[in-house]
N, C-alpha and C. Protein backbone atom coordinates (compact mmCIF):
# COMPACT_ATOMS: atom_id res chain seq x y z
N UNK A 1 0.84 -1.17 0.00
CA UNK A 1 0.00 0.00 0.00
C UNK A 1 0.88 1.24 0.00
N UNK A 2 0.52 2.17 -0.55
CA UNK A 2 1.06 3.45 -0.79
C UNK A 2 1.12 4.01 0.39
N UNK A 3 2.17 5.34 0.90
CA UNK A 3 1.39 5.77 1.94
C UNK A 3 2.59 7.28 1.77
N UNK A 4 1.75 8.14 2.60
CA UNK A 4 2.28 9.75 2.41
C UNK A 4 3.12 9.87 3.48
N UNK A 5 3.80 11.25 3.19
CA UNK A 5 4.64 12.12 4.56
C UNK A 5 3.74 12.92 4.83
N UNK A 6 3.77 12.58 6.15
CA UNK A 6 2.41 13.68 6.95
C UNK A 6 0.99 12.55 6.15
N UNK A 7 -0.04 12.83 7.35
CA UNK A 7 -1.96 12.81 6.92
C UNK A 7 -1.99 13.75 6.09
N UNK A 8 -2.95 14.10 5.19
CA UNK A 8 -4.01 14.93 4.71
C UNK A 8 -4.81 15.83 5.98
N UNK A 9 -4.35 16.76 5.63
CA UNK A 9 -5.48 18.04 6.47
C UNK A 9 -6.61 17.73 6.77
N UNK A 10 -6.90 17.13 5.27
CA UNK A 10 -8.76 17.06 5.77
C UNK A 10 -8.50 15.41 5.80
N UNK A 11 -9.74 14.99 6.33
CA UNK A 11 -10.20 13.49 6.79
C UNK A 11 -10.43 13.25 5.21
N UNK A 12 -9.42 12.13 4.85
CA UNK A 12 -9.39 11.48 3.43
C UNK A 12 -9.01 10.22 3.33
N UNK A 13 -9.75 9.27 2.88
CA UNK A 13 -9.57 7.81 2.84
C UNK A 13 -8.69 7.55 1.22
N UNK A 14 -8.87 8.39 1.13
CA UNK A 14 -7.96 8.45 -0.81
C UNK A 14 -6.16 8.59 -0.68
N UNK A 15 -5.80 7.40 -0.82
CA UNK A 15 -4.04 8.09 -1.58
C UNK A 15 -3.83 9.19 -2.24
N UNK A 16 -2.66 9.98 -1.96
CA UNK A 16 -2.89 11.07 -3.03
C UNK A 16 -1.68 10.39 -3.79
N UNK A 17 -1.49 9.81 -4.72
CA UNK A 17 -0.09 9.92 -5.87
C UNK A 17 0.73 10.18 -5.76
N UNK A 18 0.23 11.86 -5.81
CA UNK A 18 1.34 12.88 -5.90
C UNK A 18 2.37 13.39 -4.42
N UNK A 19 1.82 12.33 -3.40
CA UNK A 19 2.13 12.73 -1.79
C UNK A 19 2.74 11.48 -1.50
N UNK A 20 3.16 10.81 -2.31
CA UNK A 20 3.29 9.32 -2.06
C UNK A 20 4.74 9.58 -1.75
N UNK A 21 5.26 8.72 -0.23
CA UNK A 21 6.80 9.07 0.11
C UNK A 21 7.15 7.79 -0.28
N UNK A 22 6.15 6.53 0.19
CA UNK A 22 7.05 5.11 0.47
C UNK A 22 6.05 4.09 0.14
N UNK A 23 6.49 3.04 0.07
CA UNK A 23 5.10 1.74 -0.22
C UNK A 23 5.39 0.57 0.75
N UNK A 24 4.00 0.10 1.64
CA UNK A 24 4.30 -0.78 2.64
C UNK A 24 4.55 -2.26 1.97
N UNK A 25 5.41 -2.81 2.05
CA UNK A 25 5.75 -4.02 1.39
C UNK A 25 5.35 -5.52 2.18
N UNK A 26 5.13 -5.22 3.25
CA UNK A 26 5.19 -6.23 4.45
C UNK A 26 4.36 -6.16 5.52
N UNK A 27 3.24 -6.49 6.39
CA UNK A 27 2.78 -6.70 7.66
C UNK A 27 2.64 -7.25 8.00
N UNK A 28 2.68 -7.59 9.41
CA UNK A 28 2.76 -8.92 10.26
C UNK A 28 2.71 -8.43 11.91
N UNK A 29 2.37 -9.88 12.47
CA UNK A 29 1.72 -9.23 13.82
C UNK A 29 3.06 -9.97 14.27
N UNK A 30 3.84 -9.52 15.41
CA UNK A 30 4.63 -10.06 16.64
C UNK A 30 4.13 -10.09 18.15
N UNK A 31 3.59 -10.73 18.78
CA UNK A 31 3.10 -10.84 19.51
C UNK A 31 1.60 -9.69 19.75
N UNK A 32 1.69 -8.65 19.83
CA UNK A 32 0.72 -7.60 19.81
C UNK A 32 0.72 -6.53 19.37
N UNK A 33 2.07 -6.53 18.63
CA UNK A 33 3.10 -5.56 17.96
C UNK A 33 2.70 -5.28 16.18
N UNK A 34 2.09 -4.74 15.87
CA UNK A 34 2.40 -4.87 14.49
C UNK A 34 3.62 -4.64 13.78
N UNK A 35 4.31 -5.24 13.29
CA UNK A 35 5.58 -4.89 12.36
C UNK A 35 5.31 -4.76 11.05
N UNK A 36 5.85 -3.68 10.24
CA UNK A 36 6.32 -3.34 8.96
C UNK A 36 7.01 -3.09 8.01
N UNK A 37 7.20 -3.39 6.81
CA UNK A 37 8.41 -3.03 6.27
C UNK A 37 8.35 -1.77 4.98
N UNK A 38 9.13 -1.08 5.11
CA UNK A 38 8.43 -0.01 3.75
C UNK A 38 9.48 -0.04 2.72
N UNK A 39 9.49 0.42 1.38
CA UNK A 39 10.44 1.22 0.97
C UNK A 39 10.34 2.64 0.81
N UNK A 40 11.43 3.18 0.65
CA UNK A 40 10.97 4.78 0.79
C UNK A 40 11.56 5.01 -0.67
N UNK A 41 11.00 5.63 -1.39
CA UNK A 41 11.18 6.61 -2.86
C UNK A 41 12.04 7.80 -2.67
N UNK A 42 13.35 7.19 -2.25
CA UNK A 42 14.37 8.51 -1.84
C UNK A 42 15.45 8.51 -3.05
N UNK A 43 15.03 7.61 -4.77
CA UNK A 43 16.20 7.99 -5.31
C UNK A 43 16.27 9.27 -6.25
N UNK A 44 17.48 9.59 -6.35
CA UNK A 44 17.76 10.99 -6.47
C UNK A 44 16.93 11.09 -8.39
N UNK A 45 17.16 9.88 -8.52
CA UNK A 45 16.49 10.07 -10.23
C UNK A 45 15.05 10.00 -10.33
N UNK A 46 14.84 9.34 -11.78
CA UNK A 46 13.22 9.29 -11.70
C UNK A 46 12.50 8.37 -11.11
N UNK A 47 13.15 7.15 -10.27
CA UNK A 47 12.42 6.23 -9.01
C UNK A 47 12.11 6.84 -8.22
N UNK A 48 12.36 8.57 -7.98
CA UNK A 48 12.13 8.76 -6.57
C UNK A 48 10.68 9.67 -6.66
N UNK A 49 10.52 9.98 -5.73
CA UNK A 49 9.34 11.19 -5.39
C UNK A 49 9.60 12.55 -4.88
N UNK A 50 9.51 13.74 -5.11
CA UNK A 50 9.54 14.61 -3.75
C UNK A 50 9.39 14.48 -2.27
N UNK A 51 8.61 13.64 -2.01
CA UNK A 51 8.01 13.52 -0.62
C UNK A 51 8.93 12.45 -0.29
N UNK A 52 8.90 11.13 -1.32
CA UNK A 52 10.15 10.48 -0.76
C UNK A 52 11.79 10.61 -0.41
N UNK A 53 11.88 11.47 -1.29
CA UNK A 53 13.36 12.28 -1.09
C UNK A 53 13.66 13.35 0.14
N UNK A 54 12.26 13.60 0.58
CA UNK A 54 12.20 14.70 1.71
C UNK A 54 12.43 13.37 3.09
N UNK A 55 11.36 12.71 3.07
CA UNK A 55 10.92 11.35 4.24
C UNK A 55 12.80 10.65 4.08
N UNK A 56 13.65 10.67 2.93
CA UNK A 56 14.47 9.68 2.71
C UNK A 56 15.77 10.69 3.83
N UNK A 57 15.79 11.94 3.35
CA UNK A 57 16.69 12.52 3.89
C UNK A 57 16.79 13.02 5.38
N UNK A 58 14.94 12.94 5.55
CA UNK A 58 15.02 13.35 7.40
C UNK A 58 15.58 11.62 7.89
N UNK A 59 15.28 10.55 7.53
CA UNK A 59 16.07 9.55 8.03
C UNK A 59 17.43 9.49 8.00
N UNK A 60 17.97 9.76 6.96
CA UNK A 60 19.32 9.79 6.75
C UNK A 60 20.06 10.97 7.70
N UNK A 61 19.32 11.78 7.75
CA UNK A 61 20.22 12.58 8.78
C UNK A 61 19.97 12.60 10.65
N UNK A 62 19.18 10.78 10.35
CA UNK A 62 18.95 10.87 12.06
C UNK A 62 17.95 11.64 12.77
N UNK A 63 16.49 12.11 11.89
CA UNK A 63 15.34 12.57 12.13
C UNK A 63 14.68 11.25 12.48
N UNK A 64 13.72 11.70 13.92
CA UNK A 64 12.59 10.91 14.35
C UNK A 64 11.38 10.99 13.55
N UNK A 65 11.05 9.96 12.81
CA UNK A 65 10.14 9.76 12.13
C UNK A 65 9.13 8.57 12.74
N UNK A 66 7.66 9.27 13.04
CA UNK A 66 6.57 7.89 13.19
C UNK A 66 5.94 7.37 12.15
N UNK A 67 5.75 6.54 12.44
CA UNK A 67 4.52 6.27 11.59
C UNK A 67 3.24 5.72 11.85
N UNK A 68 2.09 6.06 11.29
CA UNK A 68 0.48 6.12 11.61
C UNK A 68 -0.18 5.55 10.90
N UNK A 69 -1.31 4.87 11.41
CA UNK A 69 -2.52 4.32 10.40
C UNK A 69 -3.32 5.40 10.06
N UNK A 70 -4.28 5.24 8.52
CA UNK A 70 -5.27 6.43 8.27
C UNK A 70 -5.57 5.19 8.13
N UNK A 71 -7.12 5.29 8.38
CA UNK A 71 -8.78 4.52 8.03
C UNK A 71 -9.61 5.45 8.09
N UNK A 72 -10.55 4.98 7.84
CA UNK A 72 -12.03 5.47 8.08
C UNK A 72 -13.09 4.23 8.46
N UNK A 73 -13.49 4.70 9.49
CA UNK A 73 -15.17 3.67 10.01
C UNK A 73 -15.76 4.42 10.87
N UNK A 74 -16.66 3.76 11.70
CA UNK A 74 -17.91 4.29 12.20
C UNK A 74 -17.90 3.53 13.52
N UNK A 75 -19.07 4.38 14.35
CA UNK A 75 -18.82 3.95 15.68
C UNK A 75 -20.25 3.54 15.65
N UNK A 76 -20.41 2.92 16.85
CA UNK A 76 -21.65 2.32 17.65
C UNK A 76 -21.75 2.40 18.95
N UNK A 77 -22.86 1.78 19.25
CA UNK A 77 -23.12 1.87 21.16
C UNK A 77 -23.48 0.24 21.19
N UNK A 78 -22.70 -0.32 22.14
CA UNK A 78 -22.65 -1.59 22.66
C UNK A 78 -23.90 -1.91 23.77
N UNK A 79 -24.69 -2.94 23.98
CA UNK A 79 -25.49 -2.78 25.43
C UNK A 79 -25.30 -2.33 25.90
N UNK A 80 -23.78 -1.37 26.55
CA UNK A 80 -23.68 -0.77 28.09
C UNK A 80 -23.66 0.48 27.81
N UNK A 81 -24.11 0.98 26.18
CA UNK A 81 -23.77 2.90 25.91
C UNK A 81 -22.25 3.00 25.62
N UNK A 82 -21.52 2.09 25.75
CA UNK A 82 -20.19 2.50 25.84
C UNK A 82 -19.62 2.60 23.75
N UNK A 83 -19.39 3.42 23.30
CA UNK A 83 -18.65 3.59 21.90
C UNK A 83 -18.18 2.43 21.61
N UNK A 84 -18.21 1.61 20.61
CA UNK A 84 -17.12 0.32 19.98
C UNK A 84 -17.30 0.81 18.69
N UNK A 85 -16.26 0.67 17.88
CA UNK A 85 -16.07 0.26 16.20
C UNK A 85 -16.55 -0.76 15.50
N UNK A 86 -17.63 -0.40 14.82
CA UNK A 86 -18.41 -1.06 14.28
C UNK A 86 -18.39 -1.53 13.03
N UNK A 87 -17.25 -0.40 12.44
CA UNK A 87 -16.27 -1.00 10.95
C UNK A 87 -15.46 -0.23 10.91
N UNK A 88 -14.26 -0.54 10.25
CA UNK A 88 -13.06 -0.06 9.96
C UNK A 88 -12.07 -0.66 9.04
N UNK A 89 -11.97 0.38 8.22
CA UNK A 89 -11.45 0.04 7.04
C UNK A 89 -9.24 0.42 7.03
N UNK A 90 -8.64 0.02 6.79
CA UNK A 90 -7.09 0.45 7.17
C UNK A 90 -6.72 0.84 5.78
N UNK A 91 -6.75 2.39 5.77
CA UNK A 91 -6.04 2.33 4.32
C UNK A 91 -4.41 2.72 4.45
N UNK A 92 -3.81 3.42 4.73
CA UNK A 92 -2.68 3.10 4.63
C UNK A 92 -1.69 3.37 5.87
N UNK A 93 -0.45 3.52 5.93
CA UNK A 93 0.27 3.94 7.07
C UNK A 93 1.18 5.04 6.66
N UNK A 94 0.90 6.33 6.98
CA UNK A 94 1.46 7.00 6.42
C UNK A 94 3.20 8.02 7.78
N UNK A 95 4.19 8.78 7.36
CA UNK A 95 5.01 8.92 8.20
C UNK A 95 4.92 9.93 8.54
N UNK A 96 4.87 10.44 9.92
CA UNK A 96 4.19 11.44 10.50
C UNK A 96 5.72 11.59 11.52
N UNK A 97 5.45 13.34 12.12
CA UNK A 97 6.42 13.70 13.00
C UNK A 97 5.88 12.84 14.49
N UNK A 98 4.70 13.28 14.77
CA UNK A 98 4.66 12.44 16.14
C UNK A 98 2.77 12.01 16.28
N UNK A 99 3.62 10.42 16.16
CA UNK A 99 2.60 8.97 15.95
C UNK A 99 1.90 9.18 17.36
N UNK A 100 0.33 9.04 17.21
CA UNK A 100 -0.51 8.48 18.40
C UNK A 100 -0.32 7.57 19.61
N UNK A 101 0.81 6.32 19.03
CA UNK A 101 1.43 5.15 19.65
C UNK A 101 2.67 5.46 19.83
N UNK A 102 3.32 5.77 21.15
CA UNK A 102 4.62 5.74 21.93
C UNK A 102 6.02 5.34 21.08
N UNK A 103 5.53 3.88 20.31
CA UNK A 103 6.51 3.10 19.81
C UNK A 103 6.34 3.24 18.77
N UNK A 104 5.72 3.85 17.94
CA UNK A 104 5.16 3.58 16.57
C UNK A 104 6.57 4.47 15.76
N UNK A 105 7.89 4.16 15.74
CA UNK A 105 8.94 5.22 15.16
C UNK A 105 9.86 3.96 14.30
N UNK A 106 10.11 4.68 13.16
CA UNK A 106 10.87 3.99 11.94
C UNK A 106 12.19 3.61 12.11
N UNK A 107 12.65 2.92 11.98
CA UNK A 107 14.02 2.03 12.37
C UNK A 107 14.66 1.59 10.87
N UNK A 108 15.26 2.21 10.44
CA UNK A 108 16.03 2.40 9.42
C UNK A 108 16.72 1.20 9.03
N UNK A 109 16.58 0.30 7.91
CA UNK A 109 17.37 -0.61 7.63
C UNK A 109 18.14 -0.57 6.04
N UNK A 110 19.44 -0.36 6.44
CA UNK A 110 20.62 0.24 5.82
C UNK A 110 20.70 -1.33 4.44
N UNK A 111 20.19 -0.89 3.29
CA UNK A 111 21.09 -1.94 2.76
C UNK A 111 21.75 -1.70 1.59
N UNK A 112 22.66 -0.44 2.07
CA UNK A 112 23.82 -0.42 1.20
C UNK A 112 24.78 -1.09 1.03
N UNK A 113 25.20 -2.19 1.82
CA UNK A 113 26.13 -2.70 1.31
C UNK A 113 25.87 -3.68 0.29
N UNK A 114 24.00 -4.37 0.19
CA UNK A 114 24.02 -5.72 -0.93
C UNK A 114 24.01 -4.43 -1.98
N UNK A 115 23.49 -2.95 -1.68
CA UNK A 115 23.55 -2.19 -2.87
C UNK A 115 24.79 -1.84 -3.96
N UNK A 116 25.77 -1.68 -2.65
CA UNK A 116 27.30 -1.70 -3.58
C UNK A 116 27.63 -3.05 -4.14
N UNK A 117 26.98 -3.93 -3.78
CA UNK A 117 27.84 -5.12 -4.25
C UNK A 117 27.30 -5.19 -5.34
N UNK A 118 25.82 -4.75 -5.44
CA UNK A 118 24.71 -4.90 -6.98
C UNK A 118 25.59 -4.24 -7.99
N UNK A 119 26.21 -3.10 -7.31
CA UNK A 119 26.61 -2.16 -8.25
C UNK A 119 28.06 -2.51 -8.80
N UNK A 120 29.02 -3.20 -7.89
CA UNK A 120 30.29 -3.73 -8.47
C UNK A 120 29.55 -4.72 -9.35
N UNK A 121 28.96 -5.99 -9.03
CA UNK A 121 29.15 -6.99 -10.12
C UNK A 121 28.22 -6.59 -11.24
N UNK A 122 27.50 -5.52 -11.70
CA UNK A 122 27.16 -4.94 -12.66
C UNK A 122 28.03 -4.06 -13.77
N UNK A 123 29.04 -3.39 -13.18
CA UNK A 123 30.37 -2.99 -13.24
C UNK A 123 30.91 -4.10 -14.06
N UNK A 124 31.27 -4.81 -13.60
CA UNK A 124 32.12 -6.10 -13.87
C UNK A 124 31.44 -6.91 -14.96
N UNK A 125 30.38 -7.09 -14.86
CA UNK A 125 29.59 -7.80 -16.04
C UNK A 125 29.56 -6.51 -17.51
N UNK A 126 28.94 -5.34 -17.06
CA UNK A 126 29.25 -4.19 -18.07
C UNK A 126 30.69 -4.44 -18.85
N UNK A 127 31.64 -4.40 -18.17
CA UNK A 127 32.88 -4.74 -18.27
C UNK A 127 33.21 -5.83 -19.32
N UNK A 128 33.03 -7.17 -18.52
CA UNK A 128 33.22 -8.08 -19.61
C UNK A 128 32.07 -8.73 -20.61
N UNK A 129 30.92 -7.89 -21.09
CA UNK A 129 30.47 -7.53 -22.29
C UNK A 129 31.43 -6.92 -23.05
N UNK A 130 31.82 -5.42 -22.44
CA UNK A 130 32.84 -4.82 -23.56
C UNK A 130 33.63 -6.06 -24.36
N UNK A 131 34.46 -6.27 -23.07
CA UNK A 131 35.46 -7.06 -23.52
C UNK A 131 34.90 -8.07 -24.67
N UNK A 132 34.12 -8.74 -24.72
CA UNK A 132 33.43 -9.95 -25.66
C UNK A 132 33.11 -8.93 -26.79
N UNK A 133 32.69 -7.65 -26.93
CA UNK A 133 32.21 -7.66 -27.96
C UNK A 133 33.62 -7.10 -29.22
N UNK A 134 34.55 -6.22 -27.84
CA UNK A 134 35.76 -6.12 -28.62
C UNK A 134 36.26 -7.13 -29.12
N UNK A 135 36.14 -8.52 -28.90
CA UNK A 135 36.77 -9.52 -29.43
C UNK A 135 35.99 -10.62 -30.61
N UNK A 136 34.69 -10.12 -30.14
CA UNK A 136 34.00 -10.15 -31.75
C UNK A 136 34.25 -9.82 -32.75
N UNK A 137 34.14 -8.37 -32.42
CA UNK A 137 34.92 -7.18 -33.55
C UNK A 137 36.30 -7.69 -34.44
N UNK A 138 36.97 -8.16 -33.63
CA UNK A 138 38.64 -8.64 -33.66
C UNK A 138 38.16 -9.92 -34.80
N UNK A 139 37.37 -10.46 -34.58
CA UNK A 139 36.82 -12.12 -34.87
C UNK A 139 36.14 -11.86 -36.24
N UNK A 140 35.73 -11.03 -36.49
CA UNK A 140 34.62 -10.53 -37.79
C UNK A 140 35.43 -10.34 -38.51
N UNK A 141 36.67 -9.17 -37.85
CA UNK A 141 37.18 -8.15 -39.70
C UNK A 141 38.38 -9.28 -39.85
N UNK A 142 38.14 -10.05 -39.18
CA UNK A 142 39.72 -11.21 -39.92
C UNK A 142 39.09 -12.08 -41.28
């Protein structure tokens, strides 16, 4: 699921696109804990977003970032008068300066190093293409 930097001002169950920082890739419950995993749209080219490049760089420089559920549902009265949720819909989790839930803060997982390694043996394969095709070349005009 898509999800923004910062809620929407007004009460909106809609993604906006154009507000989109990161996409939730993963959820899962740990004991009572929900856990998540996102990516964030922080690259500097055309993978990235504005909002993700903004959300990418307050992490990178060691900004506290939460993060929040948006839904929309409706309430009810139980036999005793007391309010319960009577539906609720979860649309996304979006990253907010300061989350409703104590714990609810982003924990950064670094994976630059399988990134450099993507990037050497791409290097290296780039590389010995050249090489093969220079020796094609060599192989043809004989």
């Amino acid at each position: 699921m898509f999800g923004e930097l910062d809620h929407p001002s007004e009460t909106n169950a809609l993604v906006s696109l154009k507000n989109v920082s990161h996409v939730v890739t993963s959820l899962k419950f740990h004991n009572n804990e929900m856990i998540g995993e996102a990516i964030v749209f922080d690259d500097p080219g055309p993978a990235g977003t504005p909002a993700g490049r903004l959300l990418g760089a307050l992490i990178r420089n060691g900004c506290t970032v939460g993060i929040s559920s948006r839904g929309i549902g409706s309430l009810g009265t139980n036999y005793m008068g007391e309010s319960v949720v009577d539906e609720y819909k979860l649309v996304t989790f979006d990253c907010v300066h300061n989350p409703s839930t104590h714990q609810a803060y982003i924990h950064a997982v670094n994976e630059n190093k399988d990134f450099e390694k993507q990037i050497r043996e791409e290097a290296a394969r780039a590389e010995r293409i050249k090489l093969l095709r220079t020796e094609f070349k060599t192989l043809l005009s004989k």
